[in-house]
N, C-alpha and C. Protein backbone atom coordinates (compact mmCIF):
# COMPACT_ATOMS: atom_id res chain seq x y z
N UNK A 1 1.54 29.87 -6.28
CA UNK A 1 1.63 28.78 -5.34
C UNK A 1 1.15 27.49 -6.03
N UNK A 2 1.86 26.46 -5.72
CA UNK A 2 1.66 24.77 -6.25
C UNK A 2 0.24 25.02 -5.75
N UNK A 3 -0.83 23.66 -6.63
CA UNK A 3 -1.77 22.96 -6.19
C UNK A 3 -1.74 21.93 -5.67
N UNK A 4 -2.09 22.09 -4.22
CA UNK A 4 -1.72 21.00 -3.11
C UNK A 4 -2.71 19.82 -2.62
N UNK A 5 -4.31 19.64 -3.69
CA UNK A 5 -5.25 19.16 -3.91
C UNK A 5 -5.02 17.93 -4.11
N UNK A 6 -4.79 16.63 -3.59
CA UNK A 6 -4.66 15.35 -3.21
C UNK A 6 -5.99 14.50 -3.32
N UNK A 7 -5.86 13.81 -4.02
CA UNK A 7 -7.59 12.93 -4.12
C UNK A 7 -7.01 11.74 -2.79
N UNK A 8 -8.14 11.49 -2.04
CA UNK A 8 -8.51 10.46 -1.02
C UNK A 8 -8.34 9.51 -1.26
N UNK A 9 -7.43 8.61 -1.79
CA UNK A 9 -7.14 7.35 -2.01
C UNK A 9 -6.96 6.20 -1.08
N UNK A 10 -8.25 5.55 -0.83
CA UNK A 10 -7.84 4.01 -0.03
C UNK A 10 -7.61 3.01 -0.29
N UNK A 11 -6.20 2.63 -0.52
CA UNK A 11 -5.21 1.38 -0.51
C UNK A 11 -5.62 0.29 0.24
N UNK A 12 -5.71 -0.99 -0.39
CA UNK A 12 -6.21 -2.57 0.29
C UNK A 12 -4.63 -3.10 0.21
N UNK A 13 -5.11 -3.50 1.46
CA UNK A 13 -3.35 -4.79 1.04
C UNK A 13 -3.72 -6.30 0.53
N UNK A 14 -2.43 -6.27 -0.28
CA UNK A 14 -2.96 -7.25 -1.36
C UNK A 14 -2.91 -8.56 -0.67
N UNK A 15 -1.81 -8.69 0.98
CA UNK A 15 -2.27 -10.05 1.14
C UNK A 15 -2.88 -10.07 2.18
N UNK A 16 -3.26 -8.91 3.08
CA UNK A 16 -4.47 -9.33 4.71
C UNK A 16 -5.62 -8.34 3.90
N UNK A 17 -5.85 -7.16 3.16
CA UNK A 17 -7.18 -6.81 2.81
C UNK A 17 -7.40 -5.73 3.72
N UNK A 18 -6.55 -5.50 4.88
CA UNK A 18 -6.96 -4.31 5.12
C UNK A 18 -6.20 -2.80 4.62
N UNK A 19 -7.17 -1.84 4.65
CA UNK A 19 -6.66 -1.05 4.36
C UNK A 19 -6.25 0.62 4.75
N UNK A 20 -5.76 1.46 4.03
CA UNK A 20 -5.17 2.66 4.71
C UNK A 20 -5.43 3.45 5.22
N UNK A 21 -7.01 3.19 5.48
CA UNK A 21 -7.47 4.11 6.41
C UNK A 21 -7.49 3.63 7.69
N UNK A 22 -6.91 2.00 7.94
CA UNK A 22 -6.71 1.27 9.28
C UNK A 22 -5.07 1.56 9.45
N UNK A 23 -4.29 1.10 9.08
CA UNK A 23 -2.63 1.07 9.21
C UNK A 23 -2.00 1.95 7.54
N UNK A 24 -0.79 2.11 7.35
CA UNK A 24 -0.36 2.61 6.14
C UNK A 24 0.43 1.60 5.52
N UNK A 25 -0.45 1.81 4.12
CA UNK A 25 -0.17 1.04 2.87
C UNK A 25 0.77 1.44 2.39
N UNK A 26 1.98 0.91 2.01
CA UNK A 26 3.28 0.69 0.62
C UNK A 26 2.22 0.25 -0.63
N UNK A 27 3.21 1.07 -1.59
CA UNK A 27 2.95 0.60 -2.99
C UNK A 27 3.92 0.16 -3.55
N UNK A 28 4.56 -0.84 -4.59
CA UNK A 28 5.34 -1.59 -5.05
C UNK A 28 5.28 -2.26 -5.88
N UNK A 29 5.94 -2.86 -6.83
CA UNK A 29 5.78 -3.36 -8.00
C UNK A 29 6.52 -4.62 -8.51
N UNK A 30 5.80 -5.80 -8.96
CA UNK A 30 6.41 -6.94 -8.90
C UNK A 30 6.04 -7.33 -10.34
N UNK A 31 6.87 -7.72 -11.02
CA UNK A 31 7.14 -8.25 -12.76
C UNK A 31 6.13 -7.39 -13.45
N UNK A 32 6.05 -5.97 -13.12
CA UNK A 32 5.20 -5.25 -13.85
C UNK A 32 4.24 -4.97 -13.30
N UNK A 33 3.17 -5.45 -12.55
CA UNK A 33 1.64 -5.47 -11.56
C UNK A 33 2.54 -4.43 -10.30
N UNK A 34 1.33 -3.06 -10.24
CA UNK A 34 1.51 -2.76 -8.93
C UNK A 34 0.13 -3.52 -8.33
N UNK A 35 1.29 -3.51 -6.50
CA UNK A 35 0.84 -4.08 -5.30
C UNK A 35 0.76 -2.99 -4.38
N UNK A 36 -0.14 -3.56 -3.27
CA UNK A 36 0.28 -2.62 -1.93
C UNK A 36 0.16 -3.70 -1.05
N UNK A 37 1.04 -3.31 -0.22
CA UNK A 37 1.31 -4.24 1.53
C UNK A 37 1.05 -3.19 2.09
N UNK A 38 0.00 -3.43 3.39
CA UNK A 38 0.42 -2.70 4.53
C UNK A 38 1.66 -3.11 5.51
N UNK A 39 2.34 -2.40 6.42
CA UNK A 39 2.99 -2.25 7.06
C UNK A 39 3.56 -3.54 7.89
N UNK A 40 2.39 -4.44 8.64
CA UNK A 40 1.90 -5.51 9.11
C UNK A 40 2.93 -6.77 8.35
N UNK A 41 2.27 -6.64 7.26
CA UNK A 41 2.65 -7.53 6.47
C UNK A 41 3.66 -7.54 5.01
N UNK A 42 4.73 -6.53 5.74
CA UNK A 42 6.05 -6.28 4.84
C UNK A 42 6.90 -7.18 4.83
N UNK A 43 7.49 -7.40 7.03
CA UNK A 43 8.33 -8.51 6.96
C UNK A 43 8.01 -9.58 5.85
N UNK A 44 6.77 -10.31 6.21
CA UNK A 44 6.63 -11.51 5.38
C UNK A 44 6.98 -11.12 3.82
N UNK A 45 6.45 -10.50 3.61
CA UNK A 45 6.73 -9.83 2.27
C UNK A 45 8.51 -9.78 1.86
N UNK A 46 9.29 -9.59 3.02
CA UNK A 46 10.41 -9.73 2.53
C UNK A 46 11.38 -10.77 2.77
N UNK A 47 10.55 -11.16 3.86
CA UNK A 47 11.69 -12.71 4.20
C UNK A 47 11.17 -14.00 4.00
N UNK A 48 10.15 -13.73 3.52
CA UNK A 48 9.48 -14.94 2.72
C UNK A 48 8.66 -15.59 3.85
């Protein structure tokens, strides 16, 4: 059987600061730098 052992990782969003243990964080990658957005703040993230 796979090892299904997951480390606890809490994600900040890079532009309100909160993070994934409040709403769920995206991870993503812009000219090389990963980012995370939470959820909240995707639209903006995509429509400028």
């Amino acid at each position: 059987m796979a090892d299904t052992n997951k480390e606890n990782l809490e994600l900040e969003c890079s532009h309100c600061g909160t993070t994934s243990e409040l709403t769920p964080v995206i991870t993503y990658v812009h000219q090389g730098e990963e980012k995370h957005v939470c959820v909240h703040c995707l639209p903006m993230l995509i429509h400028g």
